[in-house]
C-alpha atoms as a PDB file:
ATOM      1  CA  UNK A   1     117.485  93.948  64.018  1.00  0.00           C
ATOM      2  CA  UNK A   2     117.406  95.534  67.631  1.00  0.00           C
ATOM      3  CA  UNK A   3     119.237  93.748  70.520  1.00  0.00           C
ATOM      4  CA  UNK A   4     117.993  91.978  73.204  1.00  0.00           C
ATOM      5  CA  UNK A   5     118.998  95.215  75.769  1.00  0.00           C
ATOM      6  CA  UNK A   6     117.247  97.645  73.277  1.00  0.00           C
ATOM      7  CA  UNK A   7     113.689  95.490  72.796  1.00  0.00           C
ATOM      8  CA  UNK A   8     113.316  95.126  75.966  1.00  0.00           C
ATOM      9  CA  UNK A   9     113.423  98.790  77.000  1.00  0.00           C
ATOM     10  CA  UNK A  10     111.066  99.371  74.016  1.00  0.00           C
ATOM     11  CA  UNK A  11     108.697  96.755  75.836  1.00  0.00           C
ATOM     12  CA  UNK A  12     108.793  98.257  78.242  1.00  0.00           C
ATOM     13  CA  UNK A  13     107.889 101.841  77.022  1.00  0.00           C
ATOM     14  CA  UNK A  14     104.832 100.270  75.270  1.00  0.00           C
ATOM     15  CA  UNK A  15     103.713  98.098  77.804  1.00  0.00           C
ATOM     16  CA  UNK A  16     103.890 101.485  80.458  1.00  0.00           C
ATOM     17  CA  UNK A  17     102.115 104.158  77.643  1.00  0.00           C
ATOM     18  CA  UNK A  18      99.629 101.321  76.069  1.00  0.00           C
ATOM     19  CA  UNK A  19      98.213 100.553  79.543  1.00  0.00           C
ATOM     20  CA  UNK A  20      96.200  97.730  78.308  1.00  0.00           C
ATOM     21  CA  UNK A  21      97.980  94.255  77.794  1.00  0.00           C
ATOM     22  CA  UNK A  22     100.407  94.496  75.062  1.00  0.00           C
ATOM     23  CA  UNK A  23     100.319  91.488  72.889  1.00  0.00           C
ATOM     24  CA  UNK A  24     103.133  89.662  71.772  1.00  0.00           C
ATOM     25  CA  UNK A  25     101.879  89.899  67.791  1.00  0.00           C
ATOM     26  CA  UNK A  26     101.599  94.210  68.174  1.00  0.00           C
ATOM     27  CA  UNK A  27     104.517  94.409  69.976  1.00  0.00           C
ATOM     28  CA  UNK A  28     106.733  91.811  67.325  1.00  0.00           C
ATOM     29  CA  UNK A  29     105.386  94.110  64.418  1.00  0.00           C
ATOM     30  CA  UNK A  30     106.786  97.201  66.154  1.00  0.00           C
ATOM     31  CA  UNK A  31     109.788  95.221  66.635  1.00  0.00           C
ATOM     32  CA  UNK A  32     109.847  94.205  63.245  1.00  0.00           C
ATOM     33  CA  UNK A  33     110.825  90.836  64.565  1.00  0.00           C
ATOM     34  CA  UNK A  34     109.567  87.452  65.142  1.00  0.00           C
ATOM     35  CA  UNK A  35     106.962  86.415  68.218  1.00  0.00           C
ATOM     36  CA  UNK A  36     108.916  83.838  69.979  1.00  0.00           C
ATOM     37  CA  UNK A  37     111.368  86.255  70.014  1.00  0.00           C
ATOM     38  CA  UNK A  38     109.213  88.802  71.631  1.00  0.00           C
ATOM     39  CA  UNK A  39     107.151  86.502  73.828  1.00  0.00           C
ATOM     40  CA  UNK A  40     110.916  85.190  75.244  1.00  0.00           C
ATOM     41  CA  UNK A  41     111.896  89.011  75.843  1.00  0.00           C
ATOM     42  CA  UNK A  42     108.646  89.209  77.888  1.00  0.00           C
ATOM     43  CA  UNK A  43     109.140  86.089  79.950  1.00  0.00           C
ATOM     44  CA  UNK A  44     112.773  87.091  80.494  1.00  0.00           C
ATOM     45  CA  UNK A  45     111.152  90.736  81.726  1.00  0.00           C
ATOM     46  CA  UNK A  46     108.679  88.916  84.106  1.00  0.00           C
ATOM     47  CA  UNK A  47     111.121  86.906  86.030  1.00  0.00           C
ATOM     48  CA  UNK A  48     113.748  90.283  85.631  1.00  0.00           C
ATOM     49  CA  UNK A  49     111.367  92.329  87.543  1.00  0.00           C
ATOM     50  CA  UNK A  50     110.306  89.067  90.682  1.00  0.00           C
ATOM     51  CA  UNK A  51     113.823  88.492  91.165  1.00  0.00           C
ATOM     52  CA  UNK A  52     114.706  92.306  91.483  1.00  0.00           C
ATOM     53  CA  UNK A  53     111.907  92.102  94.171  1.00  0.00           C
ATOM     54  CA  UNK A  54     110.182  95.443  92.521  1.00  0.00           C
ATOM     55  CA  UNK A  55     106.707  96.725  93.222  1.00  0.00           C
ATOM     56  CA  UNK A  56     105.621  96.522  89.930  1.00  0.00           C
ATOM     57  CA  UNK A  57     105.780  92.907  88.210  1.00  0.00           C
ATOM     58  CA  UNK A  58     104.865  91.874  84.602  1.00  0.00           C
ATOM     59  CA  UNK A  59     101.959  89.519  83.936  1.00  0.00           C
ATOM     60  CA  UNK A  60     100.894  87.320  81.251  1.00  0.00           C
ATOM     61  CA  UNK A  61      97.198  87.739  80.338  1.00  0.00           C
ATOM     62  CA  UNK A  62      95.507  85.506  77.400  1.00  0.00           C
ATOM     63  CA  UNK A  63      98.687  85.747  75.008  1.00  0.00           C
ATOM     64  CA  UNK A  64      99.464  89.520  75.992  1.00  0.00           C
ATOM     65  CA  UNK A  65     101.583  91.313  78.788  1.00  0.00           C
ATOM     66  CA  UNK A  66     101.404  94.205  80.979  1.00  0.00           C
ATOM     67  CA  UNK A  67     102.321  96.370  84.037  1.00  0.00           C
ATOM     68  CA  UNK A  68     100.842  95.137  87.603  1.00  0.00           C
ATOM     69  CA  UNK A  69     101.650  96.250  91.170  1.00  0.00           C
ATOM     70  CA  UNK A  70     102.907  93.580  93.100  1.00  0.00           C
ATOM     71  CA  UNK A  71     100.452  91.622  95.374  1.00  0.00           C
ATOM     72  CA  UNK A  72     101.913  92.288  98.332  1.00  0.00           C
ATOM     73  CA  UNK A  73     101.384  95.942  98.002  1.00  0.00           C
ATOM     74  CA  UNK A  74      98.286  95.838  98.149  1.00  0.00           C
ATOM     75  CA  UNK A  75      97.767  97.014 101.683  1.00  0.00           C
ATOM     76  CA  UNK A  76      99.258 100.693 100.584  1.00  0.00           C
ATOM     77  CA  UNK A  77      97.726 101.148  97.453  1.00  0.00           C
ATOM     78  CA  UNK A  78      94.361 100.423  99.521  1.00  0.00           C
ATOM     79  CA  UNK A  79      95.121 103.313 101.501  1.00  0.00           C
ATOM     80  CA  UNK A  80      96.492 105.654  99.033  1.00  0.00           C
ATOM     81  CA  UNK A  81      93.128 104.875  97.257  1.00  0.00           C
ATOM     82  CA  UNK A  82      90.265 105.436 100.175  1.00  0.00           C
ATOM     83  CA  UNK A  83      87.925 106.383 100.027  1.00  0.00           C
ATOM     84  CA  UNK A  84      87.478 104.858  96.754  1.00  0.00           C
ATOM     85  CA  UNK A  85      84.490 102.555  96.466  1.00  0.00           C
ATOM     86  CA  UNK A  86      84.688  99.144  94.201  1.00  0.00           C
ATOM     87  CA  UNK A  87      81.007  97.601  93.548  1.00  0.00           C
ATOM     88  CA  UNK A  88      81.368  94.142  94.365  1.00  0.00           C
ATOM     89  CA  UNK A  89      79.964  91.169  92.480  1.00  0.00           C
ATOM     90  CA  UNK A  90      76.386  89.648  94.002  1.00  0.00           C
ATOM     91  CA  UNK A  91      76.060  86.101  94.573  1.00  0.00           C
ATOM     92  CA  UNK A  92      73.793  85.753  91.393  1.00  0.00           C
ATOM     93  CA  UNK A  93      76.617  87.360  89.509  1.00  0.00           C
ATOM     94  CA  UNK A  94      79.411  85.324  90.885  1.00  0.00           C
ATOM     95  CA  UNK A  95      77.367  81.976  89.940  1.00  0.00           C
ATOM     96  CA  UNK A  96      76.547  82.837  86.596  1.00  0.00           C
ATOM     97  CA  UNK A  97      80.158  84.208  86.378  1.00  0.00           C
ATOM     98  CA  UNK A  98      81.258  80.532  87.341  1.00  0.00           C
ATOM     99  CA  UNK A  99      79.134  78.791  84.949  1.00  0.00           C
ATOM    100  CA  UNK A 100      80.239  80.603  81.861  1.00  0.00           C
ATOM    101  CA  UNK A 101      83.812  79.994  82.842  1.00  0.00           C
ATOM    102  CA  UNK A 102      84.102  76.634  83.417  1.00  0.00           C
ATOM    103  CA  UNK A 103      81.057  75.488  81.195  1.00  0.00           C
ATOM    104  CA  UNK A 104      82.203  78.246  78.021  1.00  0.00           C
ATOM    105  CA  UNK A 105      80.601  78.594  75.540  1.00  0.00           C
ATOM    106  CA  UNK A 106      77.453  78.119  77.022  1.00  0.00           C
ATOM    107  CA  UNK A 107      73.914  79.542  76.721  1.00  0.00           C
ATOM    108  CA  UNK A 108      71.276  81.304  78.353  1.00  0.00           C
ATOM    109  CA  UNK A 109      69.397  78.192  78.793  1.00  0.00           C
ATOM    110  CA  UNK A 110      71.989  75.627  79.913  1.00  0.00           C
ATOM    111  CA  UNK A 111      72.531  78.644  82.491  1.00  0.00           C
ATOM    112  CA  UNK A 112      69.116  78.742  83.785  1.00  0.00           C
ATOM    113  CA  UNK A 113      69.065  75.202  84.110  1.00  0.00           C
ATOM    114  CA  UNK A 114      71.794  74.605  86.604  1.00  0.00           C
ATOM    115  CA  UNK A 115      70.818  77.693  88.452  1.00  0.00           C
ATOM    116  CA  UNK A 116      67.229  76.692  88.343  1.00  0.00           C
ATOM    117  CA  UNK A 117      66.296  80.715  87.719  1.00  0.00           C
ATOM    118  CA  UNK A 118      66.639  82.984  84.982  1.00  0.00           C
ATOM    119  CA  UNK A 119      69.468  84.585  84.522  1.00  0.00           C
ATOM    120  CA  UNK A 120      68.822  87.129  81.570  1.00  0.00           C
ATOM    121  CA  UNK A 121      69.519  89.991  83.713  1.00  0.00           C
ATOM    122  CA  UNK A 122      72.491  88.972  85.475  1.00  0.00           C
ATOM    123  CA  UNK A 123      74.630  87.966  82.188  1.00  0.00           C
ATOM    124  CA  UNK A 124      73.540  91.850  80.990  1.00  0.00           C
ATOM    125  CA  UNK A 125      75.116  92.814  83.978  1.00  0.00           C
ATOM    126  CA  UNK A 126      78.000  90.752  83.203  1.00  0.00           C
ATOM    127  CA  UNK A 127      78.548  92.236  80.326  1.00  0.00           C
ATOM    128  CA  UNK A 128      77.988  95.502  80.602  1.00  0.00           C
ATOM    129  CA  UNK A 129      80.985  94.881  83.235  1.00  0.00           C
ATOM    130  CA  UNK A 130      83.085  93.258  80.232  1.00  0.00           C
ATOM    131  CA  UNK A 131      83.460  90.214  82.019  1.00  0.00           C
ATOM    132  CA  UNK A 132      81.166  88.045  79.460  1.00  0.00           C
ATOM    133  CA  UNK A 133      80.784  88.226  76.006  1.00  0.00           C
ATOM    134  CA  UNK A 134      79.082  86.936  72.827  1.00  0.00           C
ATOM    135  CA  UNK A 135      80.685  83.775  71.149  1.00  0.00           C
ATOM    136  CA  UNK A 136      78.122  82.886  68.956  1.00  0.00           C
ATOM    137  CA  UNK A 137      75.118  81.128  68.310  1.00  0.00           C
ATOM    138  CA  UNK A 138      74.736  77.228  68.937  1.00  0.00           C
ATOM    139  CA  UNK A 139      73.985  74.602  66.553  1.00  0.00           C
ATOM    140  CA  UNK A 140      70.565  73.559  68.403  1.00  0.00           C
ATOM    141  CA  UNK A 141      67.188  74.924  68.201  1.00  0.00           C
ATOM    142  CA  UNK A 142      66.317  78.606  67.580  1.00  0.00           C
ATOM    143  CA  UNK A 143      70.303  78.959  67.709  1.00  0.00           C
ATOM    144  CA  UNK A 144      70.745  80.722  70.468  1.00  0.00           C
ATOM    145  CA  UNK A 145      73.695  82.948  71.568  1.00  0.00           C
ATOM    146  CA  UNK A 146      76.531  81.501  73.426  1.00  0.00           C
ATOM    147  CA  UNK A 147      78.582  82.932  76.103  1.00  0.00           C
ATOM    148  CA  UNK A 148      82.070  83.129  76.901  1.00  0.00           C
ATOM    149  CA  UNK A 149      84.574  85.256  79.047  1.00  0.00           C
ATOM    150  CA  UNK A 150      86.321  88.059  78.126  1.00  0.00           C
ATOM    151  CA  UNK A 151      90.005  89.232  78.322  1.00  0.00           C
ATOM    152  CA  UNK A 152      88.797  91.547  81.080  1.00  0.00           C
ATOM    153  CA  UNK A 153      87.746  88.486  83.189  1.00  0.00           C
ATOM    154  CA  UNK A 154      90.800  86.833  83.256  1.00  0.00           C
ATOM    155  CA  UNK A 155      92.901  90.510  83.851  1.00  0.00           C
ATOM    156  CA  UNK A 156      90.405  91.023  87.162  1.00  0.00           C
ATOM    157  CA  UNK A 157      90.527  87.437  88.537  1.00  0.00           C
ATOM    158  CA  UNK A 158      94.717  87.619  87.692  1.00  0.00           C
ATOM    159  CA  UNK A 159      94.661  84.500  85.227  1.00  0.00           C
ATOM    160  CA  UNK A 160      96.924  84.164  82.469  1.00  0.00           C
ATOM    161  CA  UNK A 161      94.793  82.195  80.525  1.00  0.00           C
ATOM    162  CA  UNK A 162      91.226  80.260  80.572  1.00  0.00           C
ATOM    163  CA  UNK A 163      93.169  77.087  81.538  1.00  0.00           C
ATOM    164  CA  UNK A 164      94.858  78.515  84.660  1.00  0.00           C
ATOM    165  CA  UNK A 165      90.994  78.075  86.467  1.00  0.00           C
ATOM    166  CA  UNK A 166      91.369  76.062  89.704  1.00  0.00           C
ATOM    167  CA  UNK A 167      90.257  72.179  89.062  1.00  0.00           C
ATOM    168  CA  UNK A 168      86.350  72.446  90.012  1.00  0.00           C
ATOM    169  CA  UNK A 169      86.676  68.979  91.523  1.00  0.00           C
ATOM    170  CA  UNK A 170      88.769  70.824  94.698  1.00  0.00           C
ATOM    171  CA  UNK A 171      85.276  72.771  95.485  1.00  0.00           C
ATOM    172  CA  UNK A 172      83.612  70.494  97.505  1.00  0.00           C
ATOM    173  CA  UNK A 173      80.192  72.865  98.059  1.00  0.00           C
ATOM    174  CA  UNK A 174      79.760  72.468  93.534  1.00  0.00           C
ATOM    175  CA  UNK A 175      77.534  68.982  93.499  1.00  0.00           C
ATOM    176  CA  UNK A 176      77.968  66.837  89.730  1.00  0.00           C
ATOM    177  CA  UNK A 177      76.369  68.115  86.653  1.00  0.00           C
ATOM    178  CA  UNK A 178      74.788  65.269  84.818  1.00  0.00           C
ATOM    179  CA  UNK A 179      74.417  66.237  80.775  1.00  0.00           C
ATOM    180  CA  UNK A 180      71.501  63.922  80.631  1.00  0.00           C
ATOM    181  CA  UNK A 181      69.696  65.377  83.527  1.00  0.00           C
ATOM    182  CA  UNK A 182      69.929  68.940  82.028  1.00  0.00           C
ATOM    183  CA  UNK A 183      67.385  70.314  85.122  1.00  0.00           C
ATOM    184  CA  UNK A 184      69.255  69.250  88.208  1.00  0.00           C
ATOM    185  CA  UNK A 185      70.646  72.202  89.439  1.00  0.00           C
ATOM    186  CA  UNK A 186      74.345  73.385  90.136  1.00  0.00           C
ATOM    187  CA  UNK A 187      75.076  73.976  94.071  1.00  0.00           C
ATOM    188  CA  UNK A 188      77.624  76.722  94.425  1.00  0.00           C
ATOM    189  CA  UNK A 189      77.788  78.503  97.583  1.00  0.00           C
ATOM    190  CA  UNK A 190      79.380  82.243  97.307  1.00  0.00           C
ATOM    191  CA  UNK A 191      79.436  84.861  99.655  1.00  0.00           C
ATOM    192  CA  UNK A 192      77.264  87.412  98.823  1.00  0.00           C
ATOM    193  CA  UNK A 193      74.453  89.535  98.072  1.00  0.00           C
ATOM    194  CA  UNK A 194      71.072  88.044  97.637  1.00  0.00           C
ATOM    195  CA  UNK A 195      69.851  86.051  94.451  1.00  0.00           C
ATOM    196  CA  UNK A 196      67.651  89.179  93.832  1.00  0.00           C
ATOM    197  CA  UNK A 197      70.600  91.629  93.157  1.00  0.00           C
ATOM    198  CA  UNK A 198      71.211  91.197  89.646  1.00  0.00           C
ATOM    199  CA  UNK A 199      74.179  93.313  89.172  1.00  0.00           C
END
């Protein structure tokens, strides 16, 4: 077995050439050693790399790790990065995004009932982005699909996990969702493009 100075350079290495967030279970089999083992090597990275101060940190993401810039960089990499043009998400896009999150899994037609619109062409757009997914099909009539967030989502919104979401009773502009009135519609107020822009 490798010591602790040794795995953690060889996290490192795979975490900088795998790009994507490594996960504890590929990186223990590499290892050839046990997951808490790994996980605890990660951790020890992550707080290794804040207290050093560095410009790149370590985050967790959904049970996997992996190479970030720091936040506060942000400002430079901006400008070593213009013109470059990110497509931002519409307002449509940002509700239906918000549903599936904190309502997951959830279908197409729970959807469209707290929006009060369809919304068929904004979850495409979704997930053509790789920020919703599939889950599966529900138990009720004509089983229809179910929707969930992805991996992707949480890496883009900088969540470890589904359960680091902010409390949606702090948003005071979402009104209550009553189950048994399954047609009152969800109030969320977003910045954004027009209800029209699907994408």
């Amino acid at each position: 077995m490798y010591n602790d100075k040794v795995m953690k350079s060889a996290l490192e290495s795979m975490m900088f050439v795998w790009g994507e967030p490594l996960k504890v279970k590929d990186a223990a089999e590499v290892l050839d050693t046990d997951k808490k083992v790994v996980k605890d090597l990660f951790l020890d990275l992550q707080r290794e790399y804040a207290m050093m101060g560095r410009g790149i940190r370590i985050r967790e993401v959904d049970g996997a790790f992996q190479f970030v810039t720091h936040a506060e960089n942000e400002i430079f990499i901006e400008k070593l990065c213009t013109p470059v043009k990110v497509k931002k998400l519409s307002q449509a896009a940002l509700e239906v995004l918000a549903i599936i999150a904190y309502r997951q899994p959830v279908t197409k037609g729970e959807i469209d009932s707290i929006r009060g619109i369809k919304s068929e062409r904004v979850i495409d757009g979704l997930m053509s982005k790789d920020l919703v997914d599939v889950a599966g099909r529900s138990e009720g009539v004509g089983r229809p699909l179910l929707y969930k967030t992805t991996g992707e989502f949480l890496k883009k919104f900088g969540f470890a996990s589904i359960k680091d979401l902010p409390d949606i009773t702090e948003f005071d502009d979402i009104e209550e969702y009553d189950e048994e009135t399954p047609h009152e519609q969800l109030s969320i107020n977003f910045e954004g493009d027009a209800d029209s822009e699907d994408k």
